[in-house]
C-alpha atoms as a PDB file:
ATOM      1  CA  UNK A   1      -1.010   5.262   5.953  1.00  0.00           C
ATOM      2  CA  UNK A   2       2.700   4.124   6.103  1.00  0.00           C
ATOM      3  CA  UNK A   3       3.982   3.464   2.645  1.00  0.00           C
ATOM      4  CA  UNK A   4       6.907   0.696   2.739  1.00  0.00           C
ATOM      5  CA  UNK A   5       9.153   1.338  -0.430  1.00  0.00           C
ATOM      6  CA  UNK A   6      10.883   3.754  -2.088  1.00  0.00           C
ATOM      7  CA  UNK A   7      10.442   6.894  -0.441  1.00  0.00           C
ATOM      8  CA  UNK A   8       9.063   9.843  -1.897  1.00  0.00           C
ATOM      9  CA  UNK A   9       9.637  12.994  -4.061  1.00  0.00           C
ATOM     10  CA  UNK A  10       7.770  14.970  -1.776  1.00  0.00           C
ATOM     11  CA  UNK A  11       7.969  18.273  -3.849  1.00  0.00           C
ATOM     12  CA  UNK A  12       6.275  16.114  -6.983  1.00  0.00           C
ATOM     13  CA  UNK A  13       3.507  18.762  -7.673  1.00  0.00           C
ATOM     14  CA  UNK A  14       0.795  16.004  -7.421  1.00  0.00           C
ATOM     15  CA  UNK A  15       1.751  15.954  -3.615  1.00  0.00           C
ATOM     16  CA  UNK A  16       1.615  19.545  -3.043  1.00  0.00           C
ATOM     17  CA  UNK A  17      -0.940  19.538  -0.500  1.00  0.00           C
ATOM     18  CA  UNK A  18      -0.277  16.122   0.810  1.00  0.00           C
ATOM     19  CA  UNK A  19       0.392  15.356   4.794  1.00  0.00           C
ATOM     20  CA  UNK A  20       3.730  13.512   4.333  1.00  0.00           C
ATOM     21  CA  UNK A  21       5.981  12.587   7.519  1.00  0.00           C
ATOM     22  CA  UNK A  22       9.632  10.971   7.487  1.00  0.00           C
ATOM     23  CA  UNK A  23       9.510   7.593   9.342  1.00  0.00           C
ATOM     24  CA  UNK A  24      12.805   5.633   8.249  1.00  0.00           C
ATOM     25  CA  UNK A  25      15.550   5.224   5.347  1.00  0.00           C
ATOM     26  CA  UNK A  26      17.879   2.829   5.062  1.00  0.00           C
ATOM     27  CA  UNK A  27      20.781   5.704   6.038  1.00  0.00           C
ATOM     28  CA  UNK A  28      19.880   7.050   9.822  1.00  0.00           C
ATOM     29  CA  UNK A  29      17.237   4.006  10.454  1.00  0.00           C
ATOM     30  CA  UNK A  30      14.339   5.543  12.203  1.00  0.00           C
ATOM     31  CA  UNK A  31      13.138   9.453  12.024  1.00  0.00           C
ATOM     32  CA  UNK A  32      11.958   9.654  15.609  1.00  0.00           C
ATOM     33  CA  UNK A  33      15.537   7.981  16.669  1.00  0.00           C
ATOM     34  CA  UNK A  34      17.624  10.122  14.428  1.00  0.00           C
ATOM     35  CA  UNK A  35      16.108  13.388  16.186  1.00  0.00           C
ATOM     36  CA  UNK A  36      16.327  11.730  19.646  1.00  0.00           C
ATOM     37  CA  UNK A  37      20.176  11.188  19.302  1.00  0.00           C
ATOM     38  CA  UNK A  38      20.958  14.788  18.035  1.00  0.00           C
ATOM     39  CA  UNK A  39      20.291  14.614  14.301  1.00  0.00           C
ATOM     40  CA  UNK A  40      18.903  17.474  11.978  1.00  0.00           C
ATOM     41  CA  UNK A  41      15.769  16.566  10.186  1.00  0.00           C
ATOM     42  CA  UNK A  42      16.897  18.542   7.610  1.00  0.00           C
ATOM     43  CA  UNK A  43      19.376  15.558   6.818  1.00  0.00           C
ATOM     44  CA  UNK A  44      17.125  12.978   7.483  1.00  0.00           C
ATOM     45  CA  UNK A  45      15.820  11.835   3.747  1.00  0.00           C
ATOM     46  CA  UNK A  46      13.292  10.376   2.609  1.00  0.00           C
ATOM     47  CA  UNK A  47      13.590  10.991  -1.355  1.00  0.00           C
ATOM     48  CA  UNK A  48      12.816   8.946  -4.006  1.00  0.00           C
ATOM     49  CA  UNK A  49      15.233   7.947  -6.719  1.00  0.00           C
ATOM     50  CA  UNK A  50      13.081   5.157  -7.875  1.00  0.00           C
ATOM     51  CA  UNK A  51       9.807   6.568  -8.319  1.00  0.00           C
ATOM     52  CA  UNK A  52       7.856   3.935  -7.302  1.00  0.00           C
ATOM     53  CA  UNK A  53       7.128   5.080  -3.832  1.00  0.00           C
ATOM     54  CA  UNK A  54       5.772   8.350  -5.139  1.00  0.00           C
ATOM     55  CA  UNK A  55       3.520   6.469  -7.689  1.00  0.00           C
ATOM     56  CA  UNK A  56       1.754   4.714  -4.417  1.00  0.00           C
ATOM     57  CA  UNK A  57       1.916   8.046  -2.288  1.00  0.00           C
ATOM     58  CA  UNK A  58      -0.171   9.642  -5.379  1.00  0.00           C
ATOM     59  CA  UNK A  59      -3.092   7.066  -5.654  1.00  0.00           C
ATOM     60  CA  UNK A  60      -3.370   7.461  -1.823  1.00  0.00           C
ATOM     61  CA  UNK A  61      -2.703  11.337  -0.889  1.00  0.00           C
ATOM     62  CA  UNK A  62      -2.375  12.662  -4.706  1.00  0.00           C
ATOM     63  CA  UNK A  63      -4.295  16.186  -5.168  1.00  0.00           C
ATOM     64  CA  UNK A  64      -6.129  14.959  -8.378  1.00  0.00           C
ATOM     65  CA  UNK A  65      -5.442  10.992  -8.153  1.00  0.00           C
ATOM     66  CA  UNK A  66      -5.761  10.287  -4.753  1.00  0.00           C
ATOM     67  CA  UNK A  67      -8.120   8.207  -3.082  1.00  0.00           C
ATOM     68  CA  UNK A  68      -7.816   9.670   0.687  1.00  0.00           C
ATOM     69  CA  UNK A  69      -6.291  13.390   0.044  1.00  0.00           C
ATOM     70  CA  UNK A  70      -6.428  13.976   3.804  1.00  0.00           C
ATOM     71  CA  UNK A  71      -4.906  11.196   4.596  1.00  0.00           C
ATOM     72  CA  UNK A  72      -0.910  11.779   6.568  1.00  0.00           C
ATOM     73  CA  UNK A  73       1.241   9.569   4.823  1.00  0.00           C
ATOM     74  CA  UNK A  74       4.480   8.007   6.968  1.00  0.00           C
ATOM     75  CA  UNK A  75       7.054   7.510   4.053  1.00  0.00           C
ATOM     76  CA  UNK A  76       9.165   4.150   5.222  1.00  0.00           C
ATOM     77  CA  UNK A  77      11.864   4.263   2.941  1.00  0.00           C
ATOM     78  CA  UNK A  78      13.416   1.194   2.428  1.00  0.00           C
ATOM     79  CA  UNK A  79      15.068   0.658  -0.848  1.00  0.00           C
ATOM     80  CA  UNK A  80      17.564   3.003  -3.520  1.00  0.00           C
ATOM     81  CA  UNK A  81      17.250   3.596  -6.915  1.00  0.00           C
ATOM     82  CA  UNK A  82      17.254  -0.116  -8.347  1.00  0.00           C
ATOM     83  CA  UNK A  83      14.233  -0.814  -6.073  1.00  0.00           C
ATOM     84  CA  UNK A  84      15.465  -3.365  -4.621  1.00  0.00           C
ATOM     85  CA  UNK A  85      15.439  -4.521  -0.606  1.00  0.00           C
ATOM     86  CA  UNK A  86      15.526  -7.636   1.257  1.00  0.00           C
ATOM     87  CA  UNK A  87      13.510  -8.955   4.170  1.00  0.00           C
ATOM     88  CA  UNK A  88      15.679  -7.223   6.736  1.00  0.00           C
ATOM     89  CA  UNK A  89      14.988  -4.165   4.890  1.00  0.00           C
ATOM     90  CA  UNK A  90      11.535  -4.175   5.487  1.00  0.00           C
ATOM     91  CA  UNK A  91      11.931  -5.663   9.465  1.00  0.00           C
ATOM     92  CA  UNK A  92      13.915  -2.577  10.367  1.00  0.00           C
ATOM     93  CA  UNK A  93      11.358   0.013   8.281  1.00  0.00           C
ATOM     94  CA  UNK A  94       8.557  -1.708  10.258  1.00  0.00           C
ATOM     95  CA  UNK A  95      10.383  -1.280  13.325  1.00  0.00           C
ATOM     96  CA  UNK A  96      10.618   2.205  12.945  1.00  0.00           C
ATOM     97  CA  UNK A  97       6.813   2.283  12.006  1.00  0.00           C
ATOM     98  CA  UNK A  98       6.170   0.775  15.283  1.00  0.00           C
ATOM     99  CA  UNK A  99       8.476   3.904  17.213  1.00  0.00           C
ATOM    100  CA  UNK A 100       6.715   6.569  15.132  1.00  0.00           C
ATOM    101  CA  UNK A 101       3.200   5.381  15.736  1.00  0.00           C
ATOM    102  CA  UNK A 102       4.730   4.550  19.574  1.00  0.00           C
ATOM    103  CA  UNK A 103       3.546   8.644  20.416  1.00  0.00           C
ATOM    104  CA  UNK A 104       0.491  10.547  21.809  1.00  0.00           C
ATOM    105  CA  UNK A 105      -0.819  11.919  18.670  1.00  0.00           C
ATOM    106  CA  UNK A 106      -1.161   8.363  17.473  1.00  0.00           C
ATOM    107  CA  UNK A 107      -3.316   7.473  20.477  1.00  0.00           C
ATOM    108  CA  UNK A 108      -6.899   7.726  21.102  1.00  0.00           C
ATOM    109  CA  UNK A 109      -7.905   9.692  24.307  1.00  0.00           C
ATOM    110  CA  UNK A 110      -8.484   6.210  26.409  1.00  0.00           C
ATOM    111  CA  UNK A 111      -4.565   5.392  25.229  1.00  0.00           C
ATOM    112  CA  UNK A 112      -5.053   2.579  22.742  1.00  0.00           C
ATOM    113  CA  UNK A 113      -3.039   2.816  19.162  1.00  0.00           C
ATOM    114  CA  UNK A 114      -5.063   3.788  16.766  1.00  0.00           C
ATOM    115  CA  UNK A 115      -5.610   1.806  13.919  1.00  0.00           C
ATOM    116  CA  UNK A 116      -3.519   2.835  10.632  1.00  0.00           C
ATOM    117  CA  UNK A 117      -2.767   1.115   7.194  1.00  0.00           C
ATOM    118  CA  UNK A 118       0.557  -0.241   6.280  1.00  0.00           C
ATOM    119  CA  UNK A 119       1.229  -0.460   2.323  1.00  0.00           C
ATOM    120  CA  UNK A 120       3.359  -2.896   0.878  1.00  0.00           C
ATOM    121  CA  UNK A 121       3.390  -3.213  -2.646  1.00  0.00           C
ATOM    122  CA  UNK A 122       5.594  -5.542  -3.024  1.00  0.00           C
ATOM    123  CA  UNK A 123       6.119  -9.408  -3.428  1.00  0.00           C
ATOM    124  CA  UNK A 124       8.821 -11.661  -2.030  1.00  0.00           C
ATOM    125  CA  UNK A 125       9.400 -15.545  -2.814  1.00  0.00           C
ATOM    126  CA  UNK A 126       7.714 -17.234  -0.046  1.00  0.00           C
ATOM    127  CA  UNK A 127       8.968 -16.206   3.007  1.00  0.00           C
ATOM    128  CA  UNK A 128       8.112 -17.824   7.086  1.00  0.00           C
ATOM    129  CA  UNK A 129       9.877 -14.477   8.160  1.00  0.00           C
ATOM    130  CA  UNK A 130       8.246 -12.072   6.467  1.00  0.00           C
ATOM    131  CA  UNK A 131       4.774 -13.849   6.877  1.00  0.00           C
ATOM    132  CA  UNK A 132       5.678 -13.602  10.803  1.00  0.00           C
ATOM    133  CA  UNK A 133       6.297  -9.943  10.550  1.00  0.00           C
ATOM    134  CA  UNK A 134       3.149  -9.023   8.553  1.00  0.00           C
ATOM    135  CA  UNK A 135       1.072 -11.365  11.349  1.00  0.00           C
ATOM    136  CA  UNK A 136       2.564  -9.225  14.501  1.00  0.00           C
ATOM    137  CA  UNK A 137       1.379  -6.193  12.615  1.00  0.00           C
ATOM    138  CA  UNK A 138      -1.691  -7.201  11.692  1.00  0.00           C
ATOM    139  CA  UNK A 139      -2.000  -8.034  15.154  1.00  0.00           C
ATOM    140  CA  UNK A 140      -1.453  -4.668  16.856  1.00  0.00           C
ATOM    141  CA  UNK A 141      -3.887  -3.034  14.881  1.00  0.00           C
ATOM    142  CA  UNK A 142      -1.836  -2.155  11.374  1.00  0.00           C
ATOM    143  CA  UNK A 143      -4.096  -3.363   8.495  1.00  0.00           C
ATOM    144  CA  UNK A 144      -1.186  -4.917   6.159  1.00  0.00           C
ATOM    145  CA  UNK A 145      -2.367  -4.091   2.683  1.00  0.00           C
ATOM    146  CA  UNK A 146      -0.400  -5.848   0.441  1.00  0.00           C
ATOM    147  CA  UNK A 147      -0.059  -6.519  -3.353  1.00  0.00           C
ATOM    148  CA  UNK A 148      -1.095  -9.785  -4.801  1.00  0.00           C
ATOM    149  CA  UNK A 149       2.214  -9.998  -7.478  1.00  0.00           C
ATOM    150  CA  UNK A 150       2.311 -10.001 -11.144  1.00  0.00           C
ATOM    151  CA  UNK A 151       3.708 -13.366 -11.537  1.00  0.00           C
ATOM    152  CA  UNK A 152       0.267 -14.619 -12.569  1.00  0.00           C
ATOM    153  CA  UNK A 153       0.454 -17.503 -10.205  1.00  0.00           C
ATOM    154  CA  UNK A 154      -0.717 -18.673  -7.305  1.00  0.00           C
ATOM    155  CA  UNK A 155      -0.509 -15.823  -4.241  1.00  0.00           C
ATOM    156  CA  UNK A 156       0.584 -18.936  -2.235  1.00  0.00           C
ATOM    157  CA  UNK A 157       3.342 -19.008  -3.704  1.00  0.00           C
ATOM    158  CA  UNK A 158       4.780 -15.457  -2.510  1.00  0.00           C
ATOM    159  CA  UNK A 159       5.230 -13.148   0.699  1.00  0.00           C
ATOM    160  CA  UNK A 160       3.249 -11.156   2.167  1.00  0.00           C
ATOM    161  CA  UNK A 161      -0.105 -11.402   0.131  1.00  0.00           C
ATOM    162  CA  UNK A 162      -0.218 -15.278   0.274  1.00  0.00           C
ATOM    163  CA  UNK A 163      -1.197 -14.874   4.241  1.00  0.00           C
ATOM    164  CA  UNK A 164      -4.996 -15.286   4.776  1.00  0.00           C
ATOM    165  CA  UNK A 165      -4.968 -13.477   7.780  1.00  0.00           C
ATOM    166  CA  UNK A 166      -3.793  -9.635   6.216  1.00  0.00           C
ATOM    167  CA  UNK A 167      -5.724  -7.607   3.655  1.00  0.00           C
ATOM    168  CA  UNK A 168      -4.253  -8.887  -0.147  1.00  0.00           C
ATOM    169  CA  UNK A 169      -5.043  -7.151  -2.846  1.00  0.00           C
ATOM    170  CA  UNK A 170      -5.223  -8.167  -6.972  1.00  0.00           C
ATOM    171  CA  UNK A 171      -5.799  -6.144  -9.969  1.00  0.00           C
ATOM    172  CA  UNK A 172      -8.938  -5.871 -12.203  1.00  0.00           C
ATOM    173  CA  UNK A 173      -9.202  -4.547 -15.837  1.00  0.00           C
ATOM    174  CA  UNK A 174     -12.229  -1.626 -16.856  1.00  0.00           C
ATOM    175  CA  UNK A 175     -13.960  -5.032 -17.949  1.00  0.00           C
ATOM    176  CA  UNK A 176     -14.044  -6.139 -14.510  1.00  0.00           C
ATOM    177  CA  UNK A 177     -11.915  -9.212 -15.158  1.00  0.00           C
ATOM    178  CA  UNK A 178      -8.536 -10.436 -13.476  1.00  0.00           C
ATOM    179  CA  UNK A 179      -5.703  -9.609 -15.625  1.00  0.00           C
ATOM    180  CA  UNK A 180      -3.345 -12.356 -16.411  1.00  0.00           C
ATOM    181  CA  UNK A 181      -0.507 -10.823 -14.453  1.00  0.00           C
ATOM    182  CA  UNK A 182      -2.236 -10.513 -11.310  1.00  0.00           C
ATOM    183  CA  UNK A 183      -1.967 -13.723  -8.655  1.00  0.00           C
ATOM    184  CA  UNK A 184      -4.651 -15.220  -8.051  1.00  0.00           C
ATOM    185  CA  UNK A 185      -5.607 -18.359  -5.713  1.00  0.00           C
ATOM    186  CA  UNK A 186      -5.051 -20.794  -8.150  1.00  0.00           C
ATOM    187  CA  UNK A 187      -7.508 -22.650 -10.174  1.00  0.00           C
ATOM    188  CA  UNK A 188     -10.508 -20.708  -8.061  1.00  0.00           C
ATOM    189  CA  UNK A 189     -10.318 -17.868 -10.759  1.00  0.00           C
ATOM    190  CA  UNK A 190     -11.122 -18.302 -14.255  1.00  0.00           C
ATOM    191  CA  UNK A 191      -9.597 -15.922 -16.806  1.00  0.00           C
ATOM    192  CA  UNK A 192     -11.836 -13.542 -18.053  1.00  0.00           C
ATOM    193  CA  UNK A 193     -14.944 -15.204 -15.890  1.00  0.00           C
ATOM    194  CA  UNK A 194     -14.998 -12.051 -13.377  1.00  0.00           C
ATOM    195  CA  UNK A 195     -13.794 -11.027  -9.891  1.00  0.00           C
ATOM    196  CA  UNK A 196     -13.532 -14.010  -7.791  1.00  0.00           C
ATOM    197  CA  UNK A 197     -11.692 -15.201  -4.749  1.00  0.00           C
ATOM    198  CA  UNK A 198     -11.369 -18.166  -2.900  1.00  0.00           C
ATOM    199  CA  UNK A 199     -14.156 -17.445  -0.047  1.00  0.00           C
ATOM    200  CA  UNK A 200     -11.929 -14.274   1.108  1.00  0.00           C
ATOM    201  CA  UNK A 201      -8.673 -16.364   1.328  1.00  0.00           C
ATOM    202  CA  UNK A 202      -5.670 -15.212   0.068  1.00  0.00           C
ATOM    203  CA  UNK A 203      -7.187 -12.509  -2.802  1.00  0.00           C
ATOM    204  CA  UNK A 204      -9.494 -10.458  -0.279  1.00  0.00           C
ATOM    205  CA  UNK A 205     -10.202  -7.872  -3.151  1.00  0.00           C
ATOM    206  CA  UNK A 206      -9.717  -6.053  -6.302  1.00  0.00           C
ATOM    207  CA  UNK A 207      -9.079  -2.584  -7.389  1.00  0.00           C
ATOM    208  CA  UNK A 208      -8.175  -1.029 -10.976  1.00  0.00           C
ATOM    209  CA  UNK A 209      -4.549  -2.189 -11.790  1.00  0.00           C
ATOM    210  CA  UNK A 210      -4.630  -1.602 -15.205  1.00  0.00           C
ATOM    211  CA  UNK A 211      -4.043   1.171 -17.265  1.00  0.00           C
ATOM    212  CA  UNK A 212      -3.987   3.602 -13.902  1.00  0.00           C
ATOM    213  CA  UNK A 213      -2.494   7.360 -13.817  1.00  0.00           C
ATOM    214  CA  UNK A 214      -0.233   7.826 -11.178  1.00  0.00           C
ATOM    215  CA  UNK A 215       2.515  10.513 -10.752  1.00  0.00           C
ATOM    216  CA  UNK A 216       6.002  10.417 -12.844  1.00  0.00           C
ATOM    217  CA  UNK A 217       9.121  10.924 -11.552  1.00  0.00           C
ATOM    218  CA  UNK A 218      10.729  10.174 -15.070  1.00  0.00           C
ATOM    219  CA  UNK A 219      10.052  13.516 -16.515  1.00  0.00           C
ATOM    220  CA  UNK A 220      12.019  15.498 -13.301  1.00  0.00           C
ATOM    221  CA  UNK A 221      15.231  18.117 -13.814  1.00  0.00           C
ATOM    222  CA  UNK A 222      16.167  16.407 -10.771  1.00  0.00           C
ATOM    223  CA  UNK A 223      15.134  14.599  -8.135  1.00  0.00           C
ATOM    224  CA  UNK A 224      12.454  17.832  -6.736  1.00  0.00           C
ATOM    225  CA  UNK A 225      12.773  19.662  -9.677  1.00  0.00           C
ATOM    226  CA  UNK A 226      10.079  20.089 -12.046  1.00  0.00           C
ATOM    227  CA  UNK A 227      11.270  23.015 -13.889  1.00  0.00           C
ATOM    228  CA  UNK A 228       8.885  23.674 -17.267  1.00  0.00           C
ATOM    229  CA  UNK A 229       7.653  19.933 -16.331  1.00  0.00           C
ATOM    230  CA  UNK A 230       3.593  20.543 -16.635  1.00  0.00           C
ATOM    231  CA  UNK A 231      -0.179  18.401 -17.352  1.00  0.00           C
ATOM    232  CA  UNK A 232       0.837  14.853 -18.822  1.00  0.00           C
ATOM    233  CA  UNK A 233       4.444  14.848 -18.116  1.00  0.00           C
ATOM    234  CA  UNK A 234       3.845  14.607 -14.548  1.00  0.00           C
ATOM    235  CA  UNK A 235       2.291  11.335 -14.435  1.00  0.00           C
ATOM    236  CA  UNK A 236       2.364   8.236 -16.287  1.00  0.00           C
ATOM    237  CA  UNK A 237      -0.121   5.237 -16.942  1.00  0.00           C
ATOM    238  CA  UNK A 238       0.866   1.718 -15.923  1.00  0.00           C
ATOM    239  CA  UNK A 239      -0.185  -1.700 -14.252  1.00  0.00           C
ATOM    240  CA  UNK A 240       0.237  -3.584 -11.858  1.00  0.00           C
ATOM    241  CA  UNK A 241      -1.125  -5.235  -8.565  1.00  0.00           C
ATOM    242  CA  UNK A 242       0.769  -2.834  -6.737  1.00  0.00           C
ATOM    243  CA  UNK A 243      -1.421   0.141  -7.636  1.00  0.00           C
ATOM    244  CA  UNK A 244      -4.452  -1.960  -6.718  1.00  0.00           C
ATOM    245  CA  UNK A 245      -2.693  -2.215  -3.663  1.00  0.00           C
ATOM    246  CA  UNK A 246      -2.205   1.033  -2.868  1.00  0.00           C
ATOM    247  CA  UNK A 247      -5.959   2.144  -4.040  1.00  0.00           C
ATOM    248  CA  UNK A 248      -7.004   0.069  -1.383  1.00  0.00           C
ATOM    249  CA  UNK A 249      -5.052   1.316   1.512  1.00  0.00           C
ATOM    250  CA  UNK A 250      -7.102   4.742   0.092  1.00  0.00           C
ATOM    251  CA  UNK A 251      -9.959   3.239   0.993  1.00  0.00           C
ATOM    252  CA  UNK A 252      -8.408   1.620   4.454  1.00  0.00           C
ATOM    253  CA  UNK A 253      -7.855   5.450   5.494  1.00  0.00           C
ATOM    254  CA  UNK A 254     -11.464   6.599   4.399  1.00  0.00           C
ATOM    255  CA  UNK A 255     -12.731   3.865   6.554  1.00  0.00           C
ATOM    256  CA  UNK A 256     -10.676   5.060   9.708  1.00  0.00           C
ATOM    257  CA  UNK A 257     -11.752   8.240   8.726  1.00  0.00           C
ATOM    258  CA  UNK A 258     -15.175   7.428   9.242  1.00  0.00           C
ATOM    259  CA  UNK A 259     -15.601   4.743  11.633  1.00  0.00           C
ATOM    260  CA  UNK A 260     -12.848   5.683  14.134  1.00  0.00           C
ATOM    261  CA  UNK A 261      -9.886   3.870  13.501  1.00  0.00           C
ATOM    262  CA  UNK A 262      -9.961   3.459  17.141  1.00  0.00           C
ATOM    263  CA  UNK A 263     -12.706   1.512  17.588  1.00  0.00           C
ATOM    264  CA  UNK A 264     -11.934  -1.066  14.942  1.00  0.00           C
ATOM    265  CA  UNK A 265      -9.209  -3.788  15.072  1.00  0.00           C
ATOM    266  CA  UNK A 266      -7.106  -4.545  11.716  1.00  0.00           C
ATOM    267  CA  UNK A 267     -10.160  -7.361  11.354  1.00  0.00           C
ATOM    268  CA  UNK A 268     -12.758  -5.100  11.483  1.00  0.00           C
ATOM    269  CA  UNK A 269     -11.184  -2.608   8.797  1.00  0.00           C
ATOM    270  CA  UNK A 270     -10.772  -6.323   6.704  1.00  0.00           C
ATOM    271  CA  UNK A 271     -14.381  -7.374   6.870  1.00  0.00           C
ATOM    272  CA  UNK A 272     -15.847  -3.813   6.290  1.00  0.00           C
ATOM    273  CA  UNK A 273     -13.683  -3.055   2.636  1.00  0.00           C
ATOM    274  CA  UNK A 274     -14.462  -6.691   1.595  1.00  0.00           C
ATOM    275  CA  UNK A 275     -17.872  -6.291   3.016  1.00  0.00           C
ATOM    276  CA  UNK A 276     -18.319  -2.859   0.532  1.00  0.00           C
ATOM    277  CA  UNK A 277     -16.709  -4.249  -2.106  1.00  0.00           C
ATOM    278  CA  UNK A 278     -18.792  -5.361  -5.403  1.00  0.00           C
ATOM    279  CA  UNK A 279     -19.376  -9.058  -5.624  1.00  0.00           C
ATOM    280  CA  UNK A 280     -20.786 -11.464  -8.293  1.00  0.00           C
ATOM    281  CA  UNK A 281     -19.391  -9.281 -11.388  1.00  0.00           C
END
């Protein structure tokens, strides 16, 4: 699972036992170019002064939280401590995604890529670019889970999760209704009616996005330091499509897990966490 955002505080205690590699930050570029031109890994960085990238790593990989604890998470760091990063940004942390997964132990015996899951929790004004860039993934077998948004629009309206053709994901209450944050597809979904989409455009699914534990950064000495920091103070409860998101691409990774990620394309992986998802609530 390749989580495009903020990095990661790998030494958060919720990640203890977590598979974590470096893939890029917005310093060196790419990990596996950064070592092939001389560099230390030591210096290579992937922490996370935001704290949002460690929330998502946690509902995917988290020892008590996460959804898929065996799951190897490639941290894509793309954005600083304001959490903030444009479009190019996120082309040149995908490249690098493309050169990390671009080795043997991401290949299948007969050669072929593997399918993985490609988190991004994150919304962008409509964008042609950015819609382009989730397609090619999508296309070579990287199931683009993305966020709805928490503009309480229209998904249209927004970059990546208006595309029909990638896996977008909106937020649901412990009522089993669509918050009025989460983007929707428009006048399809009535407030407080239930989980609906628009026949599987746009929305594909929803997970719990409200009231969630994930892990904290806020509480930290410093960033890896959690000196005398201990139970509640290490996580936090929030909302948001974004953690929907990310509980998702959880799920993504169990399927590959069980299926054979090799076998399926990024459409297969779609149709089979739709497929298993609860309808008619």
């Amino acid at each position: 699972v390749y989580i495009v955002d903020s990095g990661c505080d790998i030494l958060h205690p919720e990640l203890a036992n977590a598979s974590i590699q470096k893939v890029h930050n917005p310093t060196n570029g790419g990990f596996n170019d950064f070592i092939a031109g001389g560099g230390d890994a030591t210096a290579f960085t992937i922490e996370d002064d935001h704290g949002h990238g460690t929330a998502m790593a946690s509902l995917i990989g988290g020892d008590a939280i996460g959804v898929a604890r065996n799951a190897r998470l490639g941290i894509t760091k793309i954005s600083g401590a304001d959490g903030s990063a444009d479009i190019s940004d996120v082309a040149k942390g995908v490249n690098s995604i493309f050169v990390h997964r671009d080795l043997a132990s991401r290949r299948d015996t007969n050669g072929s890529f593997r399918t993985a899951v490609v988190v991004m929790a994150f919304t962008f004004p409509k964008s042609e670019a950015l819609d382009r860039l989730a397609t090619y993934m999508w296309n070579r077998r990287l199931v683009v889970c993305a966020a709805a948004g928490n503009a309480g629009g229209d998904v249209d309206n927004y970059s990546p999760g208006g595309l029909n053709s990638i896996l977008t994901v909106g937020a649901s209450d412990s009522s089993d209704n669509v918050p009025a944050f989460s983007n929707d597809a428009g006048a399809v979904v009535e407030r407080g009616t239930g989980l609906q989409t628009n026949g599987g455009e746009e929305v594909d699914v929803f997970a719990p996005g409200v009231g969630v534990n994930y892990a904290d950064v806020s509480n930290r000495v410093e960033i890896g330091d959690y000196t005398g920091v201990t139970g509640d103070d290490l996580k936090a409860t929030g909302s948001g499509t974004s953690i929907a998101c990310a509980i998702v691409a959880g799920v993504g990774a169990l399927v590959a897990e069980r299926y054979g990620s090799g076998k399926a394309t990024a459409d297969a992986m779609k149709e089979f966490i739709t497929e298993q998802s609860l309808t008619g609530l």
